[in-house]
PDB file of N, CA and C in Angstrom:
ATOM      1  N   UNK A   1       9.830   7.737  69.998  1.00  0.00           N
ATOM      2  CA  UNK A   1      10.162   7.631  68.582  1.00  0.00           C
ATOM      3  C   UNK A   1       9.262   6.562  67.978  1.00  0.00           C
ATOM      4  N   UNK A   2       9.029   7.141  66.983  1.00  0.00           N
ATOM      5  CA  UNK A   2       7.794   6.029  66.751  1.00  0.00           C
ATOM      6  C   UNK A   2       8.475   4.551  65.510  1.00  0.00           C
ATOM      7  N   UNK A   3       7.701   3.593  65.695  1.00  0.00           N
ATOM      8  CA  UNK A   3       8.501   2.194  65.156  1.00  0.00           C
ATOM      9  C   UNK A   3       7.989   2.331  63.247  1.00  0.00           C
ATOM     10  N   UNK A   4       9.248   2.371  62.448  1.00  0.00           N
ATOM     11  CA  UNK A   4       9.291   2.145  61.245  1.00  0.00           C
ATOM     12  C   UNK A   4       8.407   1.495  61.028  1.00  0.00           C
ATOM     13  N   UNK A   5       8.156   0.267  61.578  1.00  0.00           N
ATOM     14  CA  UNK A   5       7.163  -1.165  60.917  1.00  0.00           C
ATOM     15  C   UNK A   5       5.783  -1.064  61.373  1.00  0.00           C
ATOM     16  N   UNK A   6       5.878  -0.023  62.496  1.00  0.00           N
ATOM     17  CA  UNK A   6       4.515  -0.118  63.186  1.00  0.00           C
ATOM     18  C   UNK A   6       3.380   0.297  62.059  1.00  0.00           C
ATOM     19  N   UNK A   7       2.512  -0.028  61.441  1.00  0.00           N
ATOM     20  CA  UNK A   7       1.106   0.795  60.837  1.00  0.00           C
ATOM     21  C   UNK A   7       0.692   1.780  60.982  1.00  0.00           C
ATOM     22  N   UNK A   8       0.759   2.580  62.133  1.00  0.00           N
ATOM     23  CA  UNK A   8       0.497   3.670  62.246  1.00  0.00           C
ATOM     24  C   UNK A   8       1.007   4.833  61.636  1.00  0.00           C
ATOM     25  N   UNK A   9      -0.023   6.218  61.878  1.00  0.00           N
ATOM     26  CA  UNK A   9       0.304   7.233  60.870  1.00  0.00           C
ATOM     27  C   UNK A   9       1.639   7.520  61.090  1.00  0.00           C
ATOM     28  N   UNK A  10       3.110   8.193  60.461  1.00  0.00           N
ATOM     29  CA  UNK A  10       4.053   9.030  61.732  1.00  0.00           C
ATOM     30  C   UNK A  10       3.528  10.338  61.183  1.00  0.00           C
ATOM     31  N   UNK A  11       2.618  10.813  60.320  1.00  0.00           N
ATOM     32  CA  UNK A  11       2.613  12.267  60.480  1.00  0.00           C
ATOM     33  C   UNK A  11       1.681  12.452  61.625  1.00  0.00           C
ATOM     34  N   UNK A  12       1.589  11.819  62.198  1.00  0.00           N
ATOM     35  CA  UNK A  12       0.700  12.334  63.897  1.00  0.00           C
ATOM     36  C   UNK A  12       1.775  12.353  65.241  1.00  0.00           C
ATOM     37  N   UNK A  13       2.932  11.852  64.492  1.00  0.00           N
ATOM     38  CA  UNK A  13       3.680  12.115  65.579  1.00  0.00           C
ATOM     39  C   UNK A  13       4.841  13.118  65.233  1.00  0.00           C
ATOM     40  N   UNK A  14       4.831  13.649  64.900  1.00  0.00           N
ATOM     41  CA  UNK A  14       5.757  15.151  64.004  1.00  0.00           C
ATOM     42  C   UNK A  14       5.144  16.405  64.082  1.00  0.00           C
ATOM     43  N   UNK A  15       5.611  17.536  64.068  1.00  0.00           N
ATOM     44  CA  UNK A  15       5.294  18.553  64.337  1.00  0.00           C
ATOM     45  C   UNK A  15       5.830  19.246  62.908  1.00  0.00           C
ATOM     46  N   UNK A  16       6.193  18.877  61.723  1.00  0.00           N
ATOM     47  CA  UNK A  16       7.352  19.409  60.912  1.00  0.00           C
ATOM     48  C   UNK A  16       5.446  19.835  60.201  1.00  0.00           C
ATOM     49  N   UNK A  17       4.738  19.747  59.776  1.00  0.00           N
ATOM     50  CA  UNK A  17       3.482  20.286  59.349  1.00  0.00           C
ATOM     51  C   UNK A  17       2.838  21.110  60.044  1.00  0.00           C
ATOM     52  N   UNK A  18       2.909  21.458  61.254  1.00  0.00           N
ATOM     53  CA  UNK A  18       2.092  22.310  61.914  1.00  0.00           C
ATOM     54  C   UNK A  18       2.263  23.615  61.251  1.00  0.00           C
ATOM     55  N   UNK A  19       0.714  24.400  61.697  1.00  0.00           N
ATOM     56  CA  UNK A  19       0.830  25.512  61.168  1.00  0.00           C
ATOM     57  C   UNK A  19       0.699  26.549  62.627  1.00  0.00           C
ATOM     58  N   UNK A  20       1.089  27.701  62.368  1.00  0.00           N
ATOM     59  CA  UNK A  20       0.924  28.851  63.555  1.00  0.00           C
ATOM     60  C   UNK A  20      -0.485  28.699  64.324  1.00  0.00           C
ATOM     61  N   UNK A  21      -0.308  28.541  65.160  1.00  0.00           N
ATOM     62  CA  UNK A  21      -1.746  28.809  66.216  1.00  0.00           C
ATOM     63  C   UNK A  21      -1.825  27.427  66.729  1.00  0.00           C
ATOM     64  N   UNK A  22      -1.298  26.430  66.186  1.00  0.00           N
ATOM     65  CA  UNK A  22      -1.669  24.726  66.925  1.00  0.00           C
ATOM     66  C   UNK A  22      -1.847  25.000  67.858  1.00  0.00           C
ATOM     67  N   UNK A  23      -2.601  24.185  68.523  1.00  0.00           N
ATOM     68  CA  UNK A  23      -2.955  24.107  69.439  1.00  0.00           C
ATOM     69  C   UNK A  23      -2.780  22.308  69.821  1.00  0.00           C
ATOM     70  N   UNK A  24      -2.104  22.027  70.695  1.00  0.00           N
ATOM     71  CA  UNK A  24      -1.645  20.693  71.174  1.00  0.00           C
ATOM     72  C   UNK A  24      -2.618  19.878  71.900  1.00  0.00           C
ATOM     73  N   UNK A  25      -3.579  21.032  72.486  1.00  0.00           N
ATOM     74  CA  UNK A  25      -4.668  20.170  73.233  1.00  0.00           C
ATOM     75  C   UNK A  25      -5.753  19.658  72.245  1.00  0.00           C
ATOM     76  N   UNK A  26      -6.365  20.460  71.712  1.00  0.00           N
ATOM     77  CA  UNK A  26      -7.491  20.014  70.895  1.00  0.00           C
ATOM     78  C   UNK A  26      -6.752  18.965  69.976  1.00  0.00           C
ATOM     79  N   UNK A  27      -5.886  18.777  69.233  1.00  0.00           N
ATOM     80  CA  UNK A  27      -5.154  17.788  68.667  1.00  0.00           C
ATOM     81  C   UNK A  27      -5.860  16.672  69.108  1.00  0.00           C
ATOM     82  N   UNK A  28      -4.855  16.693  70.491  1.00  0.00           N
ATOM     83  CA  UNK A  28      -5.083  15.366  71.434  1.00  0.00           C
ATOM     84  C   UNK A  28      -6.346  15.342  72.012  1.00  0.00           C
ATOM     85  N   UNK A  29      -7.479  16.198  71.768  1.00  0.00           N
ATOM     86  CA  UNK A  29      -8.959  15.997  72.356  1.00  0.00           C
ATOM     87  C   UNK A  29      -9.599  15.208  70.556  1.00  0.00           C
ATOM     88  N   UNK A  30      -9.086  15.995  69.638  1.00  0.00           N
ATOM     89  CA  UNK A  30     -10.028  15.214  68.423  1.00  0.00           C
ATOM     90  C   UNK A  30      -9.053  14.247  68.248  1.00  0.00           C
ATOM     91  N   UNK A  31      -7.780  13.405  68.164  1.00  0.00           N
ATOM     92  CA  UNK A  31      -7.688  12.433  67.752  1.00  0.00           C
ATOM     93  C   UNK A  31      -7.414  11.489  68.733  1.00  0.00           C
ATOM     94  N   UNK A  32      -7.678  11.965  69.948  1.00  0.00           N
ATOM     95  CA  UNK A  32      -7.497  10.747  70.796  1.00  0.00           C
ATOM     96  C   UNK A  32      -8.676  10.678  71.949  1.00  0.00           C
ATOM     97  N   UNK A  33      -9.459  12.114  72.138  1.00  0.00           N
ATOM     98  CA  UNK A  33     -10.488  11.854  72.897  1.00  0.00           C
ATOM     99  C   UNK A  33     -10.007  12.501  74.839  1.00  0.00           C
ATOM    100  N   UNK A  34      -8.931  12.923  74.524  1.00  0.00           N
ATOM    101  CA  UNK A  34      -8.312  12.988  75.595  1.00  0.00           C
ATOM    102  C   UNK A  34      -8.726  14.568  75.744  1.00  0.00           C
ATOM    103  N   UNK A  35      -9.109  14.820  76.848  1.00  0.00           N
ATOM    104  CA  UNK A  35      -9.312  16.647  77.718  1.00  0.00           C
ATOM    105  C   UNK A  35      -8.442  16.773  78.878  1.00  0.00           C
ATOM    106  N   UNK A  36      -7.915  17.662  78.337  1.00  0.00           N
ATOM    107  CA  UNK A  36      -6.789  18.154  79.407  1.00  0.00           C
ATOM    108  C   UNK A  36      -7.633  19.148  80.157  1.00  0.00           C
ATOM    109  N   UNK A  37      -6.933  19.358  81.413  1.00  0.00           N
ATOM    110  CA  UNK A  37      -7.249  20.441  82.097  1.00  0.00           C
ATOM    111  C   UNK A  37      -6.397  21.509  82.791  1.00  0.00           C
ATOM    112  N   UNK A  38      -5.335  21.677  81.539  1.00  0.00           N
ATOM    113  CA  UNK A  38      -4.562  22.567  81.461  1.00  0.00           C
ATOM    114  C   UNK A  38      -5.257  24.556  81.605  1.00  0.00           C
ATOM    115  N   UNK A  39      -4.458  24.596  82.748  1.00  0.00           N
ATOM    116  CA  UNK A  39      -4.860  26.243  83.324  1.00  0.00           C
ATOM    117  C   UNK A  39      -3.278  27.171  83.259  1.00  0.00           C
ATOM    118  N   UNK A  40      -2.916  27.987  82.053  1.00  0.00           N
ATOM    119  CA  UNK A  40      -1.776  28.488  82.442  1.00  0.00           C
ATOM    120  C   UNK A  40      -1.472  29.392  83.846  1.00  0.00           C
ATOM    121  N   UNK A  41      -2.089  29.693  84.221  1.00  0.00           N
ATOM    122  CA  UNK A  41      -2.672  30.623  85.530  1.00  0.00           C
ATOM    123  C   UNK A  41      -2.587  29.749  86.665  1.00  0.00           C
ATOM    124  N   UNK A  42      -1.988  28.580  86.201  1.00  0.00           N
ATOM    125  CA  UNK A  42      -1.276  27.897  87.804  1.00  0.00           C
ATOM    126  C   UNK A  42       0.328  27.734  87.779  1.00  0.00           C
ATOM    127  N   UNK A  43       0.861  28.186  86.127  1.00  0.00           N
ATOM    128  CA  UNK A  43       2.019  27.887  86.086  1.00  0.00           C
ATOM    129  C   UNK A  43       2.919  29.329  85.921  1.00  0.00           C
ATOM    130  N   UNK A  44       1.900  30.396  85.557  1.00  0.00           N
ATOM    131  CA  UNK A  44       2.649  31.772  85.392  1.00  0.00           C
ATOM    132  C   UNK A  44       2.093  32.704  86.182  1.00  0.00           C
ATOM    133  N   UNK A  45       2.298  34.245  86.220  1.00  0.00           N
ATOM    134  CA  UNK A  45       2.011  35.174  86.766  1.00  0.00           C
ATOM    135  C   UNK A  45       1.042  36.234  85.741  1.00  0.00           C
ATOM    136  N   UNK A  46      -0.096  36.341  85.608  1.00  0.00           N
ATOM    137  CA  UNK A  46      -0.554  37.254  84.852  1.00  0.00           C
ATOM    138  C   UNK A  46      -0.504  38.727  84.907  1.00  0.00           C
ATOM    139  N   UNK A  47       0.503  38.689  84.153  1.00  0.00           N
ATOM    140  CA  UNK A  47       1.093  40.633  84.039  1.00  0.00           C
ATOM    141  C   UNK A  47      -0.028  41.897  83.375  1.00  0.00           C
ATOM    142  N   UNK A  48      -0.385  42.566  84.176  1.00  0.00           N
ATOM    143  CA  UNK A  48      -1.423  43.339  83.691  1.00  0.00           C
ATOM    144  C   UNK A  48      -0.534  44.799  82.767  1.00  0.00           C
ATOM    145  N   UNK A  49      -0.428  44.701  81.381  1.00  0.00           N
ATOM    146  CA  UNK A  49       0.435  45.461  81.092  1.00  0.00           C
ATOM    147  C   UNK A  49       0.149  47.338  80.592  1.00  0.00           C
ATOM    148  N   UNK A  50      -0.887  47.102  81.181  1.00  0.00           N
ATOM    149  CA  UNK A  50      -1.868  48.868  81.120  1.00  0.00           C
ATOM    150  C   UNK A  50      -1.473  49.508  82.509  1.00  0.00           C
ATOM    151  N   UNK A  51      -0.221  48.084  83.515  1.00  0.00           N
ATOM    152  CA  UNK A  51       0.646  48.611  84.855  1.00  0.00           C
ATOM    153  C   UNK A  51       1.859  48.353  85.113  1.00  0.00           C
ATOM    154  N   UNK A  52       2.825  48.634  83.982  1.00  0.00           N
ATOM    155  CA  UNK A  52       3.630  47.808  84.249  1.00  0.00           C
ATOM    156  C   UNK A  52       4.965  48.893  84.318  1.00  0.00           C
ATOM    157  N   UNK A  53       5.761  49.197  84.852  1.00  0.00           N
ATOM    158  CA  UNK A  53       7.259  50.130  84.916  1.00  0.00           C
ATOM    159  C   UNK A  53       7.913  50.598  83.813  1.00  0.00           C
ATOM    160  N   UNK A  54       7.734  49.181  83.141  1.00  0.00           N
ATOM    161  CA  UNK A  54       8.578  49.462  81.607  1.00  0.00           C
ATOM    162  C   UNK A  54       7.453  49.104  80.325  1.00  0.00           C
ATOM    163  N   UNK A  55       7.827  49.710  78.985  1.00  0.00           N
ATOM    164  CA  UNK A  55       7.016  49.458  78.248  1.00  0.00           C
ATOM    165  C   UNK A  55       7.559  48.133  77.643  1.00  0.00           C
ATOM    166  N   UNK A  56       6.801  47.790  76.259  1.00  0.00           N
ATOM    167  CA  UNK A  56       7.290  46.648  76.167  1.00  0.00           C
ATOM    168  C   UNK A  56       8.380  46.843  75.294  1.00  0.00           C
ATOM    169  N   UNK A  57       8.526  47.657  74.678  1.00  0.00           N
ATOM    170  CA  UNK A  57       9.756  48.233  73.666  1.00  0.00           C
ATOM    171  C   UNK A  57      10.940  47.817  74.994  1.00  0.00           C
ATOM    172  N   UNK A  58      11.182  48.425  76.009  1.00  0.00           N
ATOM    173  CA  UNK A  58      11.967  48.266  76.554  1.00  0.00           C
ATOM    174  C   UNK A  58      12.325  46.570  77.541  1.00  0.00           C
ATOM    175  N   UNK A  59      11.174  46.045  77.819  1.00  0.00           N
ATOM    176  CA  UNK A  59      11.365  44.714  78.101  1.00  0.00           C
ATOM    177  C   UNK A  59      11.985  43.651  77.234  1.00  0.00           C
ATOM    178  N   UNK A  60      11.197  44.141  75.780  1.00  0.00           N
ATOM    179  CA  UNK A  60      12.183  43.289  74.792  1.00  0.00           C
ATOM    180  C   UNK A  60      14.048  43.204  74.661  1.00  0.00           C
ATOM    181  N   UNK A  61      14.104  44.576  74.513  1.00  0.00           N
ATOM    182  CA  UNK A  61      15.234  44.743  74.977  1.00  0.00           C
ATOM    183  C   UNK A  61      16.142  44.418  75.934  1.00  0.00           C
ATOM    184  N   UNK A  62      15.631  44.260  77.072  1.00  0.00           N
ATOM    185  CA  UNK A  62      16.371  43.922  78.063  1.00  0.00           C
ATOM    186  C   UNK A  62      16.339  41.996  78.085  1.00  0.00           C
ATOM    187  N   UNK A  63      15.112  41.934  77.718  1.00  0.00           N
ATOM    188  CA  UNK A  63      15.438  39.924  77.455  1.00  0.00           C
ATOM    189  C   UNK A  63      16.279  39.620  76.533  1.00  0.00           C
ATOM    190  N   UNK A  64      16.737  40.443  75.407  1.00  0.00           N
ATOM    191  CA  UNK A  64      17.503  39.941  73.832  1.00  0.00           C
ATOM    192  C   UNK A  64      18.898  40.401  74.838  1.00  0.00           C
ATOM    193  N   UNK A  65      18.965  41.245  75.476  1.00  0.00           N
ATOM    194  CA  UNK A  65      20.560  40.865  76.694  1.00  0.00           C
ATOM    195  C   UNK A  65      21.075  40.636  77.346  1.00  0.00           C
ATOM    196  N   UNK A  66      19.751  40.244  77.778  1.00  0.00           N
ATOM    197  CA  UNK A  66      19.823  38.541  79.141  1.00  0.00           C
ATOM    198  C   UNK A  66      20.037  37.472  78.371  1.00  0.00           C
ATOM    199  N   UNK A  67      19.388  37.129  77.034  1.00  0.00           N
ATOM    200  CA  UNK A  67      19.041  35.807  76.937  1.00  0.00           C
ATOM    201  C   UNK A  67      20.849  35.942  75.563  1.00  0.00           C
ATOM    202  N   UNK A  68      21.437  36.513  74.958  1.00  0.00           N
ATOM    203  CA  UNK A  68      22.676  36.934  74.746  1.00  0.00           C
ATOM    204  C   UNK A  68      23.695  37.406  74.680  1.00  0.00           C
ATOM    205  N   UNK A  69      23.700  37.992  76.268  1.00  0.00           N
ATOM    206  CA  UNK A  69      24.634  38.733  76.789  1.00  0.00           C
ATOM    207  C   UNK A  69      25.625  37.611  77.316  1.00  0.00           C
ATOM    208  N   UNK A  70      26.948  38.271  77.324  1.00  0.00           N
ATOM    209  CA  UNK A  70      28.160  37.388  77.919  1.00  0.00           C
ATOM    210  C   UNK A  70      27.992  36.917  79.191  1.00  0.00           C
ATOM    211  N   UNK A  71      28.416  35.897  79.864  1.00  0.00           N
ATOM    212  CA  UNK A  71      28.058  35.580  81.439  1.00  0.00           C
ATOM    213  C   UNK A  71      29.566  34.158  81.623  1.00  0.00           C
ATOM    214  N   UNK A  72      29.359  34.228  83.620  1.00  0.00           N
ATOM    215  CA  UNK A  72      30.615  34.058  83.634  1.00  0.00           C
ATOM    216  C   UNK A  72      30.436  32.270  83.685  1.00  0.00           C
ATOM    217  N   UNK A  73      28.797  32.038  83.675  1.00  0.00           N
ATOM    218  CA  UNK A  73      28.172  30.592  83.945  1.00  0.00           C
ATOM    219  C   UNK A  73      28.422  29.733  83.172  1.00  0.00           C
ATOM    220  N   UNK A  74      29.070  28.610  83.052  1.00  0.00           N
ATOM    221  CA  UNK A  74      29.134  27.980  81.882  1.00  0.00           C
ATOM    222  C   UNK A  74      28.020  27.229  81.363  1.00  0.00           C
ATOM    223  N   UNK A  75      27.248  27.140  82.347  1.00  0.00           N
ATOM    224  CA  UNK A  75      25.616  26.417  81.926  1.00  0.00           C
ATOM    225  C   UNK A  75      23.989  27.227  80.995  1.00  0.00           C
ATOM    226  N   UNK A  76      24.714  28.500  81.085  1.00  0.00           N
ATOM    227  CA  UNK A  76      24.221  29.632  80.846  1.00  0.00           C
ATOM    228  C   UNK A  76      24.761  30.050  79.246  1.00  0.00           C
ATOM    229  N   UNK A  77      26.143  29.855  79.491  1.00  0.00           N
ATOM    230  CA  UNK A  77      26.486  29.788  78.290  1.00  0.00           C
ATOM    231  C   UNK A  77      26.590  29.520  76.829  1.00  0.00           C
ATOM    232  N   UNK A  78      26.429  28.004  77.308  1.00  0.00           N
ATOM    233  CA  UNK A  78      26.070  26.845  77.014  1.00  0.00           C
ATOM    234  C   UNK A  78      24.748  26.563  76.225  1.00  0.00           C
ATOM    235  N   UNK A  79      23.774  27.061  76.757  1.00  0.00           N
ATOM    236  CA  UNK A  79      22.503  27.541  76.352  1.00  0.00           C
ATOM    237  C   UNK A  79      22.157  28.731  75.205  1.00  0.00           C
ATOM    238  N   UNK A  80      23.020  29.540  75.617  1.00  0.00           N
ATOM    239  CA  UNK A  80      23.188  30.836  74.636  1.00  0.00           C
ATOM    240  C   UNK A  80      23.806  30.502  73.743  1.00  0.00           C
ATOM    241  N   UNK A  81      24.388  29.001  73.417  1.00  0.00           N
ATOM    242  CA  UNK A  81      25.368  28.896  72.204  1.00  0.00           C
ATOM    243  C   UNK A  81      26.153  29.190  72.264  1.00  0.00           C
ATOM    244  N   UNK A  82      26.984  29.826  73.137  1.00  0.00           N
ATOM    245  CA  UNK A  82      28.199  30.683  72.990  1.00  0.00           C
ATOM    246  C   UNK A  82      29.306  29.798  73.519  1.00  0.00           C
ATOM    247  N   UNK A  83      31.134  29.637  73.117  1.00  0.00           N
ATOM    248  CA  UNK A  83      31.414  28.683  73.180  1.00  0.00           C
ATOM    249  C   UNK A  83      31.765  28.381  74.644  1.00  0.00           C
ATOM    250  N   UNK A  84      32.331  27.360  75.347  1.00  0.00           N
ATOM    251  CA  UNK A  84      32.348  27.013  76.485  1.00  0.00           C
ATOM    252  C   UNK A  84      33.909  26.062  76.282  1.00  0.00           C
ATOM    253  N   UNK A  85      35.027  26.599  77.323  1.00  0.00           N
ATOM    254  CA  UNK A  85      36.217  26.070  77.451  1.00  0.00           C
ATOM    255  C   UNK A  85      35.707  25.417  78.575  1.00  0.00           C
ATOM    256  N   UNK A  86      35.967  23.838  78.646  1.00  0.00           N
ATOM    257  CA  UNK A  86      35.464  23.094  79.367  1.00  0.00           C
ATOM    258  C   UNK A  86      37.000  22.060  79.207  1.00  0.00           C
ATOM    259  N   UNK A  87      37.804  22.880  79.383  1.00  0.00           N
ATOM    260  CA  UNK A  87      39.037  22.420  79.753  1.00  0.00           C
ATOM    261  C   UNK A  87      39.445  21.590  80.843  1.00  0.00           C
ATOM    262  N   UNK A  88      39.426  22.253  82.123  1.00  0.00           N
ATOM    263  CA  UNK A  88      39.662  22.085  83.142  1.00  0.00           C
ATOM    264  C   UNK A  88      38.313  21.330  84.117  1.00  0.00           C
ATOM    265  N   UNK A  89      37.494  20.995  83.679  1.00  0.00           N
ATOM    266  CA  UNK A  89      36.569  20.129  83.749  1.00  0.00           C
ATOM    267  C   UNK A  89      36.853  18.542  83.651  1.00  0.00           C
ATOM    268  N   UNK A  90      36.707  17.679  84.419  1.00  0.00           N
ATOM    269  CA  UNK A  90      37.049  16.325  84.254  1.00  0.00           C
ATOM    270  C   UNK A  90      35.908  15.446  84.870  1.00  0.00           C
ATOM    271  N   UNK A  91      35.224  14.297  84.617  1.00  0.00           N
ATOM    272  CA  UNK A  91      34.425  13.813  84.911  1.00  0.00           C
ATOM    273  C   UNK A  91      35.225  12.810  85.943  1.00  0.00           C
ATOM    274  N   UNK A  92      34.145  12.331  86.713  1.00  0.00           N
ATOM    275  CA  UNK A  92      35.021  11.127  88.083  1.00  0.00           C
ATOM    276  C   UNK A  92      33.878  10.617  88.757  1.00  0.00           C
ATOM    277  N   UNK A  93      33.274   9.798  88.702  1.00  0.00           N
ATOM    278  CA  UNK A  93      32.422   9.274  89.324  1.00  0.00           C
ATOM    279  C   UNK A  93      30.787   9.746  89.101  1.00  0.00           C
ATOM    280  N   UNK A  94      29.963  10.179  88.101  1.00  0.00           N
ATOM    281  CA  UNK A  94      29.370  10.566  87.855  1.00  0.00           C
ATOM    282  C   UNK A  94      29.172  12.072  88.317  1.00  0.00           C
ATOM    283  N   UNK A  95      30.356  13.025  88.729  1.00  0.00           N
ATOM    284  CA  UNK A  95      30.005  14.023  88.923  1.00  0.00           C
ATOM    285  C   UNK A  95      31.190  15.073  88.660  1.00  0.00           C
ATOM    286  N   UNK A  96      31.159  16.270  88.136  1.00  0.00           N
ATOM    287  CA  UNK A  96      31.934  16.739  87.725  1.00  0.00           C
ATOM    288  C   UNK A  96      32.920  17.975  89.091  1.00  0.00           C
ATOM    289  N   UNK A  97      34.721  17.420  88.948  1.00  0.00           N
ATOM    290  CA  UNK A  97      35.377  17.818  89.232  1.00  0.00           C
ATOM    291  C   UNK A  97      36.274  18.864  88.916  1.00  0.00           C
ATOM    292  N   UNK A  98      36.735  20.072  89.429  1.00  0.00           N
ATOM    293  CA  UNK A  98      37.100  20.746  88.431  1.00  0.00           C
ATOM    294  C   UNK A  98      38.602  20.407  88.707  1.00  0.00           C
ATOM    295  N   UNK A  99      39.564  20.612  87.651  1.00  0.00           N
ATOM    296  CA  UNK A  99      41.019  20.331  87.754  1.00  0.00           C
ATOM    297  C   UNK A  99      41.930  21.983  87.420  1.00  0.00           C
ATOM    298  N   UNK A 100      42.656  22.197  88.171  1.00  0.00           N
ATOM    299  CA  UNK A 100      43.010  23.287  87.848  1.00  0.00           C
ATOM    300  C   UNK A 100      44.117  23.164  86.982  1.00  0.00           C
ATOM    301  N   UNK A 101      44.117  23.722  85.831  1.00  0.00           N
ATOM    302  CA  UNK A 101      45.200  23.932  84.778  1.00  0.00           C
ATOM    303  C   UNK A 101      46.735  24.041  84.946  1.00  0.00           C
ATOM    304  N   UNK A 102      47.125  23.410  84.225  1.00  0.00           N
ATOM    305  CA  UNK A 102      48.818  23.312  85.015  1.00  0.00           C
ATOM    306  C   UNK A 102      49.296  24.544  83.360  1.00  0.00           C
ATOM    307  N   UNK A 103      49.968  25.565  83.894  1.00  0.00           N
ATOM    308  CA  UNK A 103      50.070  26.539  83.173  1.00  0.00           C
ATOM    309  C   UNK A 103      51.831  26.505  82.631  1.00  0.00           C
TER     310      UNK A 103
END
């Protein structure tokens, strides 16, 4: 977080101006001099999609009901926004215990 009093710019530290396509590296190569040697091709799988099972009409689909479909995870849930009864949940020692509901 950058310091109220400090002199420096804060629109260099905000993202609320960016426009579509930024690019984060060159940013940080013209205003700070810094070269990354960022390779996505060590962190993903490159899908060749002229081979792929499903088209993409149908992949979309199936992620919009993974990524908001009901589930029984509450961490999952949680993520999806969706609400989470965290009732029977009790904290104890930095780690969570579950308590079973007295009905």
């Amino acid at each position: 977080m950058p310091d109220p009093d400090d002199s420096a710019d804060a629109s260099m530290f905000g993202l609320e101006e960016s426009e579509p396509g930024w690019d984060q590296f060159a940013v940080n190569e013209s205003k700070f001099g810094y070269q990354t040697g960022w390779n996505e091709d060590f962190y993903t799988v490159r899908l060749d999609k002229n081979n792929c099972r499903i088209d993409e009409e149908t992949a979309a689909r199936l992620a919009r009901e993974i990524e908001h479909g009901d589930t029984s995870n509450p961490h999952l849930a949680e993520e999806r926004g969706q609400e989470v009864d965290d009732s029977g949940v009790s904290i104890c020692c930095d780690s969570f215990v579950f308590v079973e509901p007295v009905v």
